[in-house]
Protein backbone atom coordinates (compact mmCIF):
# COMPACT_ATOMS: atom_id res chain seq x y z
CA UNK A 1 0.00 0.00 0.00
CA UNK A 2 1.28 3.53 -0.82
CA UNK A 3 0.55 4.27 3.12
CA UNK A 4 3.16 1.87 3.89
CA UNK A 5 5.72 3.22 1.35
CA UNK A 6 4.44 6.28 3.42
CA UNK A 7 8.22 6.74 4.62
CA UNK A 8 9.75 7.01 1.07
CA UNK A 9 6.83 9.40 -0.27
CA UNK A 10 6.16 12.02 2.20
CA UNK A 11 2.68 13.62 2.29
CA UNK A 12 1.21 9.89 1.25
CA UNK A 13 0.22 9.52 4.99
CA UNK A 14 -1.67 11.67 6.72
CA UNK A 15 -3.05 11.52 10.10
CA UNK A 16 -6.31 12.37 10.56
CA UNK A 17 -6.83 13.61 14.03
CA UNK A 18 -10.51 12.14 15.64
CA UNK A 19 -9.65 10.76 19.07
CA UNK A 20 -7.87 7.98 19.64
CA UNK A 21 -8.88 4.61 20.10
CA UNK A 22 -11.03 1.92 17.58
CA UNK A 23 -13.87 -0.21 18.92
CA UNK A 24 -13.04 -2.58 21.47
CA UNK A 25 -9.92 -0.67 22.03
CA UNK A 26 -7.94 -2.51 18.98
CA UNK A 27 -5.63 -0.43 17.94
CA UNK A 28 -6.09 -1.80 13.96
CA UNK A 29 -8.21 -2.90 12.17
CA UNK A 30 -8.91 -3.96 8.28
CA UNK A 31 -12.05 -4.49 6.36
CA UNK A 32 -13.27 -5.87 3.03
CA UNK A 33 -15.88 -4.51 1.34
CA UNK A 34 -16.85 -5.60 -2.32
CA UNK A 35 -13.21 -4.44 -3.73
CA UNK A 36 -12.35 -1.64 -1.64
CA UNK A 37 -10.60 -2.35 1.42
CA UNK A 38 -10.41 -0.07 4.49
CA UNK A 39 -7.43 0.31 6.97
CA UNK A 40 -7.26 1.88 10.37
CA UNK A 41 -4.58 1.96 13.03
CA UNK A 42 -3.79 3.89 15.90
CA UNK A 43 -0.85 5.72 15.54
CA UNK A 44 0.58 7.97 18.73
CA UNK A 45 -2.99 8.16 19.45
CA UNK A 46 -4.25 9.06 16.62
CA UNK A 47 -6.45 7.40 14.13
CA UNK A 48 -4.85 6.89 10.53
CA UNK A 49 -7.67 5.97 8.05
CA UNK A 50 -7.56 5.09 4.63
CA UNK A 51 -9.88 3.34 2.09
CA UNK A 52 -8.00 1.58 -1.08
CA UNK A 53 -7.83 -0.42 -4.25
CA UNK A 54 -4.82 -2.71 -5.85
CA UNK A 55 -4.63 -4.56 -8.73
CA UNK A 56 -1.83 -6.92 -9.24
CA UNK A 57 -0.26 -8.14 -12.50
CA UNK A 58 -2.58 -11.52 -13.87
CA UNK A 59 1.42 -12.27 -15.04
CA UNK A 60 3.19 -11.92 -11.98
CA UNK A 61 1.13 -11.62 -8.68
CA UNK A 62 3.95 -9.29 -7.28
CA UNK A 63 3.67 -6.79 -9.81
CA UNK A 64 1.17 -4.48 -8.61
CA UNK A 65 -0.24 -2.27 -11.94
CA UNK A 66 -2.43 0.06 -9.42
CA UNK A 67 -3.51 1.16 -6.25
CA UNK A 68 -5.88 3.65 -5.40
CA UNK A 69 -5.73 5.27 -1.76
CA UNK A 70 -8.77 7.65 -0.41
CA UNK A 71 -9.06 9.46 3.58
CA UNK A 72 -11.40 11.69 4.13
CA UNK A 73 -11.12 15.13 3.76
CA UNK A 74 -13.32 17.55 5.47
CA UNK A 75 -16.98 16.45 6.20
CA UNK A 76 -18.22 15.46 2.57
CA UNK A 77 -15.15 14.94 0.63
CA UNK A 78 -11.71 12.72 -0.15
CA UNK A 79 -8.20 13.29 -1.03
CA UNK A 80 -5.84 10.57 -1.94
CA UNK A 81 -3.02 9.20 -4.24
CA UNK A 82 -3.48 6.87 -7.62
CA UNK A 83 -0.27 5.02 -8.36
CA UNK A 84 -0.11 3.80 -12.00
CA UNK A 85 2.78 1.99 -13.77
CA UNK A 86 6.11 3.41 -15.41
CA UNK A 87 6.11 3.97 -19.04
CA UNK A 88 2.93 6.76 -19.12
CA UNK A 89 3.76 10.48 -20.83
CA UNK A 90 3.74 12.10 -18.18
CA UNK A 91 2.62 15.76 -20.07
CA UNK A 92 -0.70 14.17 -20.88
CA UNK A 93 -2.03 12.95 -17.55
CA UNK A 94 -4.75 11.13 -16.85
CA UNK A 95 -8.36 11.39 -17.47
CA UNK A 96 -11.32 9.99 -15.23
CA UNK A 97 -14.45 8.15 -16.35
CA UNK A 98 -16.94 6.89 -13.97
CA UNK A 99 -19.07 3.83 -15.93
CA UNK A 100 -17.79 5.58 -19.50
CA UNK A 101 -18.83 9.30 -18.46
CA UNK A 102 -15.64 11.28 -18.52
CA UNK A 103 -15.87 13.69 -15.13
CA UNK A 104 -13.63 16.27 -13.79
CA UNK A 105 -10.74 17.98 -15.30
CA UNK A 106 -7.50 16.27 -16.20
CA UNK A 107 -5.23 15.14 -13.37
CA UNK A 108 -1.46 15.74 -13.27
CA UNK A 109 1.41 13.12 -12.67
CA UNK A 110 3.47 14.51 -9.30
CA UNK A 111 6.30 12.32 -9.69
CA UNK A 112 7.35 8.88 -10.06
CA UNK A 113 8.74 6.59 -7.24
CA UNK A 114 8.98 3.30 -6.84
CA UNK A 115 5.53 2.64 -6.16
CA UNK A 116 4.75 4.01 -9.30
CA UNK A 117 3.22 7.55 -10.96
CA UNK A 118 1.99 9.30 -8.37
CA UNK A 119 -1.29 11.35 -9.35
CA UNK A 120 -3.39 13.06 -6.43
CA UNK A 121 -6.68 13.40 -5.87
CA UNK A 122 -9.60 15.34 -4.79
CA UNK A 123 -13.04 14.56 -4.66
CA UNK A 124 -15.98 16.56 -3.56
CA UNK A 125 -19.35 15.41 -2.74
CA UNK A 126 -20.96 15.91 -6.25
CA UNK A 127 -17.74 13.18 -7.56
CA UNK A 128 -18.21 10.51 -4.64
CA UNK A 129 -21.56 10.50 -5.67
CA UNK A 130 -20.98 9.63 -9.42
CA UNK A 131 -18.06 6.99 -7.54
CA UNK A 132 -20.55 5.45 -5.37
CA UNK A 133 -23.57 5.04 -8.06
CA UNK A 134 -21.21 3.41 -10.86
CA UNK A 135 -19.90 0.40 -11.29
CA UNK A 136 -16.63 1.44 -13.12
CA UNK A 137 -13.62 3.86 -13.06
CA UNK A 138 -11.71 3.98 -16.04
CA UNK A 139 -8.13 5.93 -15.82
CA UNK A 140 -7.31 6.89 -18.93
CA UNK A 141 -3.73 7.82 -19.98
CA UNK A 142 -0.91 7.53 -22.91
CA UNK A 143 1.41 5.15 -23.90
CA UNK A 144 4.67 6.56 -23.90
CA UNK A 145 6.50 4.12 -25.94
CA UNK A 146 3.47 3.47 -28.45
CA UNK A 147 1.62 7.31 -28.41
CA UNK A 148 -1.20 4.90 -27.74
CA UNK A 149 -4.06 5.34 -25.63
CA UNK A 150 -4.05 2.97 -22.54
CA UNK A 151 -7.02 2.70 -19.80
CA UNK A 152 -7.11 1.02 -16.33
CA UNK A 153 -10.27 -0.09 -14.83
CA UNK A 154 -11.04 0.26 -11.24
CA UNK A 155 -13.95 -1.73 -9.96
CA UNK A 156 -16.29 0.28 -7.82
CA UNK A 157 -17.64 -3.07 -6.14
CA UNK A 158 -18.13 -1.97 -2.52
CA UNK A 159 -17.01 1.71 -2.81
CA UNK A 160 -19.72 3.14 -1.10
CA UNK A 161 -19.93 0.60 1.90
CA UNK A 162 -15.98 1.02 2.06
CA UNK A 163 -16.95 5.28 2.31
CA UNK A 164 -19.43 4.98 4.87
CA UNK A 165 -17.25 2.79 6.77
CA UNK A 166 -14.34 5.15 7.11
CA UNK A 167 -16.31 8.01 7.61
CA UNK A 168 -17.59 5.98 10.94
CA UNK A 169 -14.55 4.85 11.96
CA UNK A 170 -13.43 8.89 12.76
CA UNK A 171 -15.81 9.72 14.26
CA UNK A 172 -14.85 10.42 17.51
């Protein structure tokens, strides 16, 4: 997870101060829902929250092509990080498509380490609620190699449980 390469990409985690302390007084815990997982430790007392996607090379099961990482960010909204392979022109960006319908403006690269691209995001409540009634979020970006269009799917299988459930799991 791009939380845990955290340490070599600075900014990837952020605390999100809420009180500390999960139910039952576990200090972690880690959820499935649909294809979205959600993550929450304690971390010098404060909570650390973060909902997120993978997708792993059908090649090599240690080659991960993907991840998407989401916290919350204020009371109706996200922020978060989309890592996406090597080999993408970086001038173009990327483009997002929820279920074919193209929405927002086109997203810069940041940087590259060796998690991947690094391209950040920021969604309001109008966008999570496009995310949470499709099924599908297509990234679409360039070749650089081929000039080539290239798209990666994200499945949006559980997105909205996953949302709710780290919303609940700040509150204090």
């Amino acid at each position: 997870m791009l939380v845990a390469a955290g340490q070599a990409c600075p900014g990837l985690a952020q605390e999100t101060k809420s009180g500390a302390g999960l139910l039952g007084g576990a200090t972690s815990i880690s959820e499935t829902h649909g294809d979205w997982v959600v993550n929450c430790q304690v971390v010098k007392g404060e909570k650390l929250c973060l909902m997120s996607q993978q997708q792993f090379s059908r090649e090599n099961a240690n080659q991960r092509l993907l991840a998407m990482e989401l916290q919350a960010a204020g009371p109706d909204g996200t922020a978060g990080t989309l890592a996406l392979p090597f080999g993408l022109r970086f001038p173009n960006g990327v483009i997002l498509a929820v279920d074919d319908v193209a929405f927002g403006q086109k997203l810069a690269f940041e940087t590259c380490y060796v998690v991947g691209c690094l391209v950040r995001l920021q969604f309001d409540a109008a966008s999570l609620e496009k995310l949470e009634k499709g099924t599908s979020l297509t990234i679409s970006a360039i070749a650089a190699e081929t000039d080539q269009p290239i798209k990666f799917g994200i499945s949006l299988k559980g997105f909205s449980r996953a949302l709710q459930r780290l919303r609940s799991l700040l509150q204090p």
